[in-house]
PDB file of N, CA and C in Angstrom:
ATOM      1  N   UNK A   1     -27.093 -10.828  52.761  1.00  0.00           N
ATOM      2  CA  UNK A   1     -26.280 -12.010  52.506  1.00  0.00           C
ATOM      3  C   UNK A   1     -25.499 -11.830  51.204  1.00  0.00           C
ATOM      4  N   UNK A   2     -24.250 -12.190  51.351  1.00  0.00           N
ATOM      5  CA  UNK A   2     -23.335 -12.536  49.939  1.00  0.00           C
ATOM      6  C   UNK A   2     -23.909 -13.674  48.755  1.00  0.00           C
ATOM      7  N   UNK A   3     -23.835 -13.378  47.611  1.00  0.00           N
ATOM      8  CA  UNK A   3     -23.943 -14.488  46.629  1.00  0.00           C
ATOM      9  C   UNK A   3     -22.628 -15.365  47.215  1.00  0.00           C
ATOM     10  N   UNK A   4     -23.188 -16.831  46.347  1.00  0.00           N
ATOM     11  CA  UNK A   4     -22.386 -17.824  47.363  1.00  0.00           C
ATOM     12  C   UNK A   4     -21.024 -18.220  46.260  1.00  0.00           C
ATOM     13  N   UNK A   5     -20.673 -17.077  45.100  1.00  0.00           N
ATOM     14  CA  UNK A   5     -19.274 -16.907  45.136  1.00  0.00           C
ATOM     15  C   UNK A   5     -18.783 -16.197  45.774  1.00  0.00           C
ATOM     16  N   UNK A   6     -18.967 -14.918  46.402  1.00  0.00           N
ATOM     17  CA  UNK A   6     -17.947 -14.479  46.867  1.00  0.00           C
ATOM     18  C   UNK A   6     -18.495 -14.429  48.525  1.00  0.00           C
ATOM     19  N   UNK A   7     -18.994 -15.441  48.757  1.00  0.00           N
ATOM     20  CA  UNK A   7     -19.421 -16.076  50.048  1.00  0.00           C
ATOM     21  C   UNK A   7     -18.107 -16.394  51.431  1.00  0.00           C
ATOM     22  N   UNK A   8     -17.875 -15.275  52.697  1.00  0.00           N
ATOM     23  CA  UNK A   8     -16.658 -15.535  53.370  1.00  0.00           C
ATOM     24  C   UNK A   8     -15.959 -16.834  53.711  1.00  0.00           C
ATOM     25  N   UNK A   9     -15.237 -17.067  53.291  1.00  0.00           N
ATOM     26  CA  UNK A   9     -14.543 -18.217  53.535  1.00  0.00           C
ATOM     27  C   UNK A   9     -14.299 -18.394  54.990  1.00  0.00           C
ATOM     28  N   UNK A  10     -15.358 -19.109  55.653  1.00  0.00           N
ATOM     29  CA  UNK A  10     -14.831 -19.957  57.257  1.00  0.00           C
ATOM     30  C   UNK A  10     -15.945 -20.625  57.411  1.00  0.00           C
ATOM     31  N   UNK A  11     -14.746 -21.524  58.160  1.00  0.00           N
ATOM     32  CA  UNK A  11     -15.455 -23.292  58.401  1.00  0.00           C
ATOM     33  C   UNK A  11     -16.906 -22.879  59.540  1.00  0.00           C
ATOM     34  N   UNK A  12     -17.451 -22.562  60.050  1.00  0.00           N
ATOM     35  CA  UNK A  12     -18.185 -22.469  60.754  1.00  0.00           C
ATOM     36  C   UNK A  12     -19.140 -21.432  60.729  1.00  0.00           C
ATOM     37  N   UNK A  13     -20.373 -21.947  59.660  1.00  0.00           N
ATOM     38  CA  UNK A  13     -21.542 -21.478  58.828  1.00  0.00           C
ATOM     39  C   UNK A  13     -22.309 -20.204  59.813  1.00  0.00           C
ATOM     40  N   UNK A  14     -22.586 -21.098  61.862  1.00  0.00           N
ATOM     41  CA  UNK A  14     -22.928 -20.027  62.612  1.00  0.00           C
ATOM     42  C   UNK A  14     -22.036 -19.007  62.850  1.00  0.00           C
ATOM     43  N   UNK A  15     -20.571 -19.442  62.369  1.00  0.00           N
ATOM     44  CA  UNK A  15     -19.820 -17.672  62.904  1.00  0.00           C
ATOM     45  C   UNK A  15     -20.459 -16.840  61.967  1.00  0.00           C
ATOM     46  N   UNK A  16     -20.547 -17.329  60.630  1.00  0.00           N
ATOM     47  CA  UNK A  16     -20.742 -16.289  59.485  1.00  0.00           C
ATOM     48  C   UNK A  16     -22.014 -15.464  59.294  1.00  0.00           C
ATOM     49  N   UNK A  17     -23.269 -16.651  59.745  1.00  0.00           N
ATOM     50  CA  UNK A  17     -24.472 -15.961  60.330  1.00  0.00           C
ATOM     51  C   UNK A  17     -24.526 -14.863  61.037  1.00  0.00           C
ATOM     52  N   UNK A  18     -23.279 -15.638  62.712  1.00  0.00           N
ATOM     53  CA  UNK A  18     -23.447 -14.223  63.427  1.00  0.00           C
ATOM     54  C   UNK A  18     -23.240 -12.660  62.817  1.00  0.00           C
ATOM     55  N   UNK A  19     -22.327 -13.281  62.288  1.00  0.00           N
ATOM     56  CA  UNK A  19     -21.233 -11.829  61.599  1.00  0.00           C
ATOM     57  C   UNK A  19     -22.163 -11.398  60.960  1.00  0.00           C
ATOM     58  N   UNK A  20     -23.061 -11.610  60.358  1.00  0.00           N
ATOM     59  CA  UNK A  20     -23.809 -10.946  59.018  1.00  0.00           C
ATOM     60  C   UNK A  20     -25.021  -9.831  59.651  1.00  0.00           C
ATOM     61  N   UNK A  21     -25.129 -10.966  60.446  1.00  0.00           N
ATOM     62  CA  UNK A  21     -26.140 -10.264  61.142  1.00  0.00           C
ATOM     63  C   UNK A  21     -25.497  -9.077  62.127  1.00  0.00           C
ATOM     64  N   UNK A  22     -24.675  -8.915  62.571  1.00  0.00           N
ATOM     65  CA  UNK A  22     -23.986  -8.282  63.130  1.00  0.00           C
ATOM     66  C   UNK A  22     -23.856  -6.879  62.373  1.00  0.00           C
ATOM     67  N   UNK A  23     -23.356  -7.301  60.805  1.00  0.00           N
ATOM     68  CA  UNK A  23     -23.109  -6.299  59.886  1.00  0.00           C
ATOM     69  C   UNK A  23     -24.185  -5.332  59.664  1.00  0.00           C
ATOM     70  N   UNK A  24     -25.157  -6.305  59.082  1.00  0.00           N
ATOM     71  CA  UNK A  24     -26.357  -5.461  59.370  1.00  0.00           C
ATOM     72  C   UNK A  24     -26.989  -4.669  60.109  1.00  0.00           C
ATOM     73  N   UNK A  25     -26.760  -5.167  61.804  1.00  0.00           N
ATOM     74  CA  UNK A  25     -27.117  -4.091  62.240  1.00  0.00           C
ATOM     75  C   UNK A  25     -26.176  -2.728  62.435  1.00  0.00           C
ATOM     76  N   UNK A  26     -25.285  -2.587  61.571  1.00  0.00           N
ATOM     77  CA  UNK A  26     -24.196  -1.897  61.965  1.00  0.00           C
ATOM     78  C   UNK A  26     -24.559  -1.155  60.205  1.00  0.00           C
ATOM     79  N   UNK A  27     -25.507  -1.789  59.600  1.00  0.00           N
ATOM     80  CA  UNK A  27     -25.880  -1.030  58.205  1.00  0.00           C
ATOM     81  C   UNK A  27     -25.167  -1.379  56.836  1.00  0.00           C
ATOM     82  N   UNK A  28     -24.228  -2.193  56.929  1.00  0.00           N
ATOM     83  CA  UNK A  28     -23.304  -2.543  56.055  1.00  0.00           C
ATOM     84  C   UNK A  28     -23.671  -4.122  55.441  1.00  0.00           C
ATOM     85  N   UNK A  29     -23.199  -4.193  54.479  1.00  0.00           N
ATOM     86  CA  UNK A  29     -23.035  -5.114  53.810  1.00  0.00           C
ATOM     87  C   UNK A  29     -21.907  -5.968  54.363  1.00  0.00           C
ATOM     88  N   UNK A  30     -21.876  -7.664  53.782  1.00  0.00           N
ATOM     89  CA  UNK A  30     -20.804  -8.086  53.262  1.00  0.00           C
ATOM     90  C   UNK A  30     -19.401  -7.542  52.910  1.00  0.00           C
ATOM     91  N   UNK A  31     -19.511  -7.487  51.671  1.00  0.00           N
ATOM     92  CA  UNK A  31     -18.745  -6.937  51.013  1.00  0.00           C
ATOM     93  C   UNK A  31     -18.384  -5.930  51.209  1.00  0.00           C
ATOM     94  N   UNK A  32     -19.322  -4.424  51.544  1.00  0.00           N
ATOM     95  CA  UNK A  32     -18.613  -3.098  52.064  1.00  0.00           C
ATOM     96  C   UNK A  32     -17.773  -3.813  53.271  1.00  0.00           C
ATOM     97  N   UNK A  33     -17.732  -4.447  53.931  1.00  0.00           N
ATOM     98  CA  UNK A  33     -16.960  -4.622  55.283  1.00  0.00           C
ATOM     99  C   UNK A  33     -15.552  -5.071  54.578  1.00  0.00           C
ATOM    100  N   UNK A  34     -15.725  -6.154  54.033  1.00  0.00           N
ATOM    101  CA  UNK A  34     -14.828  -6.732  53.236  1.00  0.00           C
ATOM    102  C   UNK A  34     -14.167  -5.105  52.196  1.00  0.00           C
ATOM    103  N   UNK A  35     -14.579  -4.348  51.678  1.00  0.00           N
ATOM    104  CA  UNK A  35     -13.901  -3.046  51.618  1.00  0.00           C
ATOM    105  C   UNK A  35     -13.284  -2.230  52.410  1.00  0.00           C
ATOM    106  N   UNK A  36     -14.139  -1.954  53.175  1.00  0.00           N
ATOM    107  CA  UNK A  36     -13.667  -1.570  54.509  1.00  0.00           C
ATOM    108  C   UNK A  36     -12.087  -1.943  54.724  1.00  0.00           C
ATOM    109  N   UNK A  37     -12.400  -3.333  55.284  1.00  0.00           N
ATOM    110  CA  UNK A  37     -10.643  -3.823  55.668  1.00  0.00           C
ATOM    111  C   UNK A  37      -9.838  -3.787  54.640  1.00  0.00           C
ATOM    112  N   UNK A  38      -9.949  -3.767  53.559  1.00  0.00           N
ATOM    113  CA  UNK A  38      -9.150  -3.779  52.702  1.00  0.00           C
ATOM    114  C   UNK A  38      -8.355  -2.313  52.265  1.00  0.00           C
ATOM    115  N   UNK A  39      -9.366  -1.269  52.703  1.00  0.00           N
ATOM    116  CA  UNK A  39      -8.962   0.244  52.443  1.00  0.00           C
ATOM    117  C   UNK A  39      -7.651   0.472  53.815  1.00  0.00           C
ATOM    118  N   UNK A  40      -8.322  -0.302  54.714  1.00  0.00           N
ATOM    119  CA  UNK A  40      -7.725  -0.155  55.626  1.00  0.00           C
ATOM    120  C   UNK A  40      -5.994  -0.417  56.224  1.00  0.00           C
ATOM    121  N   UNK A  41      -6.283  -1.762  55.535  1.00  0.00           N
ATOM    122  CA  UNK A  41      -4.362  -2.768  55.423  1.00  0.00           C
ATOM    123  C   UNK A  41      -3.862  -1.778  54.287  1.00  0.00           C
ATOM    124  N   UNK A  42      -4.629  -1.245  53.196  1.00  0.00           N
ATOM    125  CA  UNK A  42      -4.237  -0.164  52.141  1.00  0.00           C
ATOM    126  C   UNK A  42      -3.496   0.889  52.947  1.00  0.00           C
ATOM    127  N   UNK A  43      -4.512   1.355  53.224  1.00  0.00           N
ATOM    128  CA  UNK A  43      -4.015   3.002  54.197  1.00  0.00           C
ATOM    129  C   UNK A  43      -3.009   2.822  55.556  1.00  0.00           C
ATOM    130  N   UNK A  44      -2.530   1.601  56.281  1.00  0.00           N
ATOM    131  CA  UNK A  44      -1.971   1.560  57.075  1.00  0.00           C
ATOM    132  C   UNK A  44      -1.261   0.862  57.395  1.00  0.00           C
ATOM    133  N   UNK A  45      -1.816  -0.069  56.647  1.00  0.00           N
ATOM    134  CA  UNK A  45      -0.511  -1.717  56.586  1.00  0.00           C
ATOM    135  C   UNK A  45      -0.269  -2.278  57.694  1.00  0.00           C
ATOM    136  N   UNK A  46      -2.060  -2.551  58.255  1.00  0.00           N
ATOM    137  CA  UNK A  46      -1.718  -3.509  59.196  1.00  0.00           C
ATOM    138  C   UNK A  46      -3.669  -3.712  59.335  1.00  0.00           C
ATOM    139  N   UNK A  47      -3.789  -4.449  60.262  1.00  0.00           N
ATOM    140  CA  UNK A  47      -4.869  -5.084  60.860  1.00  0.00           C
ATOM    141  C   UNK A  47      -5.682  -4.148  61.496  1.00  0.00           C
ATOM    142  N   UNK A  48      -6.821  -3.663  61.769  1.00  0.00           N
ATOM    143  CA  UNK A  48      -7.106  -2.956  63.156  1.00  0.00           C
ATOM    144  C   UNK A  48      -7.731  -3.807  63.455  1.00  0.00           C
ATOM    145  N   UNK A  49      -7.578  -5.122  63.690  1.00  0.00           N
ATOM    146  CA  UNK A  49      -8.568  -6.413  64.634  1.00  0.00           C
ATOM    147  C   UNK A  49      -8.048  -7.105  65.603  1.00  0.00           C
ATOM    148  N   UNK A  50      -8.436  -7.631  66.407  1.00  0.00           N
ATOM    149  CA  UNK A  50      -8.011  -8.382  67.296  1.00  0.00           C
ATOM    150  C   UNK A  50      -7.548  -9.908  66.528  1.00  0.00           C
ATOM    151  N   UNK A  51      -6.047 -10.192  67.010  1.00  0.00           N
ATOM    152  CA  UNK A  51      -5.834 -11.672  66.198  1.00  0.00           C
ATOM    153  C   UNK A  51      -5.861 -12.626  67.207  1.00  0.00           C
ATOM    154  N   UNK A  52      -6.108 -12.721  68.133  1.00  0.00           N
ATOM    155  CA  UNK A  52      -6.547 -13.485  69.490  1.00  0.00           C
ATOM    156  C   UNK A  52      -5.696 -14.104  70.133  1.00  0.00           C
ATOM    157  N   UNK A  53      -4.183 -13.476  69.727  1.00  0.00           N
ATOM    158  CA  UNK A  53      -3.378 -13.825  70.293  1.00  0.00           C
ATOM    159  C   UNK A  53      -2.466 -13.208  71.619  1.00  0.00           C
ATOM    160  N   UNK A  54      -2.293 -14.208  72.580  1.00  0.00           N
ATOM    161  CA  UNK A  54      -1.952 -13.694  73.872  1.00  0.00           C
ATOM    162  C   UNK A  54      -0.468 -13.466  73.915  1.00  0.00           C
ATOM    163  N   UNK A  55      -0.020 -12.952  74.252  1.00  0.00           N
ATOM    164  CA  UNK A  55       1.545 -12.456  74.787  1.00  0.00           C
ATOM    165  C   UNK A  55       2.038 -13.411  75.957  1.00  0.00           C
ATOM    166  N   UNK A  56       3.027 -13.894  75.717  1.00  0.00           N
ATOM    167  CA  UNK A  56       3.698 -14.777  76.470  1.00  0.00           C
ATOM    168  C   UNK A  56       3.748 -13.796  77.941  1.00  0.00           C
ATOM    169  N   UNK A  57       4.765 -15.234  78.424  1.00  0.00           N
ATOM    170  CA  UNK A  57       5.070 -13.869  80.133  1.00  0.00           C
ATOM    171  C   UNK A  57       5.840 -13.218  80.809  1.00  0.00           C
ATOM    172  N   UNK A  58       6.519 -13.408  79.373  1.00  0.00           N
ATOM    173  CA  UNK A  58       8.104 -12.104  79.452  1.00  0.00           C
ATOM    174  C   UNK A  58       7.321 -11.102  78.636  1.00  0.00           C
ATOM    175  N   UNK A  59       6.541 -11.063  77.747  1.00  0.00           N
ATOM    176  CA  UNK A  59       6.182  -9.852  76.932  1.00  0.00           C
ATOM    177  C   UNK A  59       4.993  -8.940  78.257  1.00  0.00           C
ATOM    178  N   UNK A  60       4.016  -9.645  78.567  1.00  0.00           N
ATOM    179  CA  UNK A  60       3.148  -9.241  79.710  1.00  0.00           C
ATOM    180  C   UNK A  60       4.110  -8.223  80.697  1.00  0.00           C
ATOM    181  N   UNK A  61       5.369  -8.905  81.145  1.00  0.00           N
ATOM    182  CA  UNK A  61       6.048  -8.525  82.370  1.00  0.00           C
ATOM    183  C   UNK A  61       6.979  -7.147  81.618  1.00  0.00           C
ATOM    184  N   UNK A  62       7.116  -7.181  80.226  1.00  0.00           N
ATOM    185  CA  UNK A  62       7.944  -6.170  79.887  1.00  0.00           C
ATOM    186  C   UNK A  62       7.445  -4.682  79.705  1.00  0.00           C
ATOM    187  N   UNK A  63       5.798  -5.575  79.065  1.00  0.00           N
ATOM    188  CA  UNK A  63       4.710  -4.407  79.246  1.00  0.00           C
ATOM    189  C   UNK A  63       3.837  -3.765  80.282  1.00  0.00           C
ATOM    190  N   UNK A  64       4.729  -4.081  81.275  1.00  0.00           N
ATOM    191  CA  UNK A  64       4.098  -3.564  82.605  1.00  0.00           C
ATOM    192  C   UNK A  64       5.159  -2.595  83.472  1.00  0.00           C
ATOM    193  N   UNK A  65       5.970  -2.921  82.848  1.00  0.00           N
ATOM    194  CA  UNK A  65       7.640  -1.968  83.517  1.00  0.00           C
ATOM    195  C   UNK A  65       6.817  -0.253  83.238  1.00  0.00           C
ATOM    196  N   UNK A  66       7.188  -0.140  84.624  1.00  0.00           N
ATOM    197  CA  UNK A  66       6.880   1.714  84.219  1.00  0.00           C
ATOM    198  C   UNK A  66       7.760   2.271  82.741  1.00  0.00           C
ATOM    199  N   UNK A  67       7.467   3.540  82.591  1.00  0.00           N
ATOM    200  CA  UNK A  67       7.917   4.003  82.082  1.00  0.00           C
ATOM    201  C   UNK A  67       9.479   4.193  81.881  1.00  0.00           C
ATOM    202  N   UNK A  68       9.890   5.053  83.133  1.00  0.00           N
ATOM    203  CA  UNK A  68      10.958   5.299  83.338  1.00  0.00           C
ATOM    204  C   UNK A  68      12.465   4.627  83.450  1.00  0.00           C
ATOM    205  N   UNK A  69      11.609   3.015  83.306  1.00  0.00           N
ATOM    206  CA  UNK A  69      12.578   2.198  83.012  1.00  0.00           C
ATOM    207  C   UNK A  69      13.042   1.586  82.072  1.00  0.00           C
ATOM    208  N   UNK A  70      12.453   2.316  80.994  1.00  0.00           N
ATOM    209  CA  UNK A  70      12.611   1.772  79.227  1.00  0.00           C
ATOM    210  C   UNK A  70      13.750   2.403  79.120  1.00  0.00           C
ATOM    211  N   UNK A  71      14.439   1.545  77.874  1.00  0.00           N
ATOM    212  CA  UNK A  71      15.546   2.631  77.456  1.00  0.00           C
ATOM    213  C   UNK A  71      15.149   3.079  76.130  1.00  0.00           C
ATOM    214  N   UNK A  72      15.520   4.067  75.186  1.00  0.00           N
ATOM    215  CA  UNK A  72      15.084   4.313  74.473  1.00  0.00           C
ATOM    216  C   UNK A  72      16.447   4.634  73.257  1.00  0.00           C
ATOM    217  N   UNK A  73      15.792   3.737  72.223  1.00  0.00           N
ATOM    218  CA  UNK A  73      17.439   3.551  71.513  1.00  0.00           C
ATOM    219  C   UNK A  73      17.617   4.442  70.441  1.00  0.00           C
ATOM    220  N   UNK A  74      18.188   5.272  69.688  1.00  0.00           N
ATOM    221  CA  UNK A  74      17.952   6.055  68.836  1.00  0.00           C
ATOM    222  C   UNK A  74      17.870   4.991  67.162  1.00  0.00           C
ATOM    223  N   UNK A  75      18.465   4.090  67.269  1.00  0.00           N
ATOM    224  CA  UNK A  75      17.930   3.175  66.355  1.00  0.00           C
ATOM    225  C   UNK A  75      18.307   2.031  66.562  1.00  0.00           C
ATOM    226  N   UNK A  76      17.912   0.687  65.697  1.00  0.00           N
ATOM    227  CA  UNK A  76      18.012  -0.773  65.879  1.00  0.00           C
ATOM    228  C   UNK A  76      19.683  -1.175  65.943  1.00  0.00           C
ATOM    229  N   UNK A  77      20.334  -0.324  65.108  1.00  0.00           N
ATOM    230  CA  UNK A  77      21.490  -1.110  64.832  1.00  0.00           C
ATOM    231  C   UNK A  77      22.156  -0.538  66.762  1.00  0.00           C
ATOM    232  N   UNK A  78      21.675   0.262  67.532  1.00  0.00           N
ATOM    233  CA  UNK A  78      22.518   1.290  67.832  1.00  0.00           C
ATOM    234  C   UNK A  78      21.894  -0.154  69.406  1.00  0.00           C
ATOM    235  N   UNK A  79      20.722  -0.273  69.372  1.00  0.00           N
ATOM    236  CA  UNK A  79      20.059  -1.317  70.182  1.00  0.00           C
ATOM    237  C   UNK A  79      21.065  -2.538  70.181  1.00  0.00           C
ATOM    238  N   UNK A  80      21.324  -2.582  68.930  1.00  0.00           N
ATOM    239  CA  UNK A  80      21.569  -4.729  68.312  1.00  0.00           C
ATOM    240  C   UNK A  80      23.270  -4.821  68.979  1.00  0.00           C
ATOM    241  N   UNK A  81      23.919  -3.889  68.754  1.00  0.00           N
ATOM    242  CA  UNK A  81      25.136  -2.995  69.725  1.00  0.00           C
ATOM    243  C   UNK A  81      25.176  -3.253  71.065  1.00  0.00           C
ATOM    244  N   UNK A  82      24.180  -2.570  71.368  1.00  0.00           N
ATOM    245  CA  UNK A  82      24.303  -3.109  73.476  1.00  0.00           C
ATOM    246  C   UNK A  82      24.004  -4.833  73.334  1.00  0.00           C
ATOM    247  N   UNK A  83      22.835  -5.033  72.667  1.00  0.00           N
ATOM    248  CA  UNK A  83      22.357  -6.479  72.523  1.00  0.00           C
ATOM    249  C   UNK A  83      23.729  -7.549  72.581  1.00  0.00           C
ATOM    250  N   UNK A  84      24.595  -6.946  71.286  1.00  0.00           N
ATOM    251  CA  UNK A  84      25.402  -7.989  70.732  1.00  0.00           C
ATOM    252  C   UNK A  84      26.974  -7.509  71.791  1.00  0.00           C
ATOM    253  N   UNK A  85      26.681  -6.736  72.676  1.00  0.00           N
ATOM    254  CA  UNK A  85      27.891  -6.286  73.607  1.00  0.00           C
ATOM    255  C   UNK A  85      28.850  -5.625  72.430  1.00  0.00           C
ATOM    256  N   UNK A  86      28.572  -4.384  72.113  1.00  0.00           N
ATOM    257  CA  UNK A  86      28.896  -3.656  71.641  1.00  0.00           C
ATOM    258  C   UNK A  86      29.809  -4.026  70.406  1.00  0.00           C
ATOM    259  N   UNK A  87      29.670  -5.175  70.104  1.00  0.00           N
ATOM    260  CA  UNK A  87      30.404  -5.692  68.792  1.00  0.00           C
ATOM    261  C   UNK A  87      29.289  -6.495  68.122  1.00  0.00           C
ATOM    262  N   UNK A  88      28.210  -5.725  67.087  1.00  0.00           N
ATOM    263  CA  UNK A  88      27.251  -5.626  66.832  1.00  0.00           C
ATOM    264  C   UNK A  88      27.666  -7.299  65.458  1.00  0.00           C
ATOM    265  N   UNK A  89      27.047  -8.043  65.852  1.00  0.00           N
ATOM    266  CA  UNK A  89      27.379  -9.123  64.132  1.00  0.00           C
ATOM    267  C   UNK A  89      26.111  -8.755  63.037  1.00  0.00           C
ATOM    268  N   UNK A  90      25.432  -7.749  63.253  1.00  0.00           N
ATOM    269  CA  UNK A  90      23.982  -7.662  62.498  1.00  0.00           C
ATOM    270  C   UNK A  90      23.888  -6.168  62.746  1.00  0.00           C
ATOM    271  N   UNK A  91      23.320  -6.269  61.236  1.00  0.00           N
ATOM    272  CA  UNK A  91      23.432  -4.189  60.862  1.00  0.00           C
ATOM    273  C   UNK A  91      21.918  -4.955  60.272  1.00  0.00           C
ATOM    274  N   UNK A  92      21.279  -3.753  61.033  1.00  0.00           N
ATOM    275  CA  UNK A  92      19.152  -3.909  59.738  1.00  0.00           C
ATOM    276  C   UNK A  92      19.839  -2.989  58.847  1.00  0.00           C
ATOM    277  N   UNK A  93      18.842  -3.259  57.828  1.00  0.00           N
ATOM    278  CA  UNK A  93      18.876  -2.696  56.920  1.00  0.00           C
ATOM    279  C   UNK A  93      17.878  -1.159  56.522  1.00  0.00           C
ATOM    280  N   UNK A  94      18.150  -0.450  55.833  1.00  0.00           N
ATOM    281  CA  UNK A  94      17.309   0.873  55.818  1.00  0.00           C
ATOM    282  C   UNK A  94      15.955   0.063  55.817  1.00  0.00           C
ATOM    283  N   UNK A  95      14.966   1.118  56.721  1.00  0.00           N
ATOM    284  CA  UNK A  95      13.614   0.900  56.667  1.00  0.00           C
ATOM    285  C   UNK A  95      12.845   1.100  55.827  1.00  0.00           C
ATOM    286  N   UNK A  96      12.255   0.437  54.940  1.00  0.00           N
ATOM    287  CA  UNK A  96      11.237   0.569  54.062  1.00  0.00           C
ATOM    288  C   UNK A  96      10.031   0.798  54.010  1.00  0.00           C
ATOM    289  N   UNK A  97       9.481   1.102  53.167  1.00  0.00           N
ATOM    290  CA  UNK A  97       7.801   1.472  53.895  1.00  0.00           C
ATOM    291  C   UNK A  97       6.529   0.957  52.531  1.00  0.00           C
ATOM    292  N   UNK A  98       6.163   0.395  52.931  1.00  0.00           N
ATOM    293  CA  UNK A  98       5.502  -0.165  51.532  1.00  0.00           C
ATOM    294  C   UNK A  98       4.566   1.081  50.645  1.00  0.00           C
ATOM    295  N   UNK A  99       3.543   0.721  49.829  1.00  0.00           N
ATOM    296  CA  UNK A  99       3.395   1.868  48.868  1.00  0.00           C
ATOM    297  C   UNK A  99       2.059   1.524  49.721  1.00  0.00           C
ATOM    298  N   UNK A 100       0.882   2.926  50.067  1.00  0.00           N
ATOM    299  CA  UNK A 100       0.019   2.623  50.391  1.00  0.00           C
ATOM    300  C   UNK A 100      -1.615   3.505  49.563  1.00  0.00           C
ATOM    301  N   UNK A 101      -0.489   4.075  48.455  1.00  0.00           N
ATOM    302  CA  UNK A 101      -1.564   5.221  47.479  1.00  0.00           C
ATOM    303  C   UNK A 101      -1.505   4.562  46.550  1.00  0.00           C
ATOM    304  N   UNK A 102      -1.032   3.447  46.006  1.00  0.00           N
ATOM    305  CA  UNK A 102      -1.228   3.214  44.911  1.00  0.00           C
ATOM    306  C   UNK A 102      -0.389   3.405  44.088  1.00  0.00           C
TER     307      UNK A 102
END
């Protein structure tokens, strides 16, 4: 169990039970887990969890198109072009990449 400052913040005391216990049997702490994810959004800049969110039913139906029927754009602006019928009103901007070493 966490000391009850740095105790996980969520409303529902049995999720946190479960979880702990969960952790444990998995050998870990609290807090190492809570490291864990944090090395993790560090090293990759993103989530590896499920956010429990469902995909509408144009995204479902888009992600089910075979393959062979994707098009494949060599970049966004070159996409936003066919999008905008070839008289593009929106240029992205260079891609950035956040710092993930520190």
């Amino acid at each position: 169990m966490v000391d009850a400052a740095s105790k996980p913040h969520h409303g529902d005391p049995e999720v946190v039970r479960r979880a702990e216990a969960n952790l444990a049997l998995m050998g870990i702490t609290p807090d190492e887990a809570i490291a864990k994810l944090y090395e993790a959004i560090a090293a990759h800049c993103e989530l590896c969890l499920e956010t429990g969110r469902v995909p509408n039913a144009e995204t479902l139906a888009a992600l089910r198109e075979p393959p062979e029927d994707h098009i494949i754009y060599a970049s966004v602006d070159e996409m936003m072009a066919e999008f905008y019928g070839a008289n593009p009103t929106h240029f992205s901007p260079p891609p950035t990449r956040l710092v993930t070493d520190g």
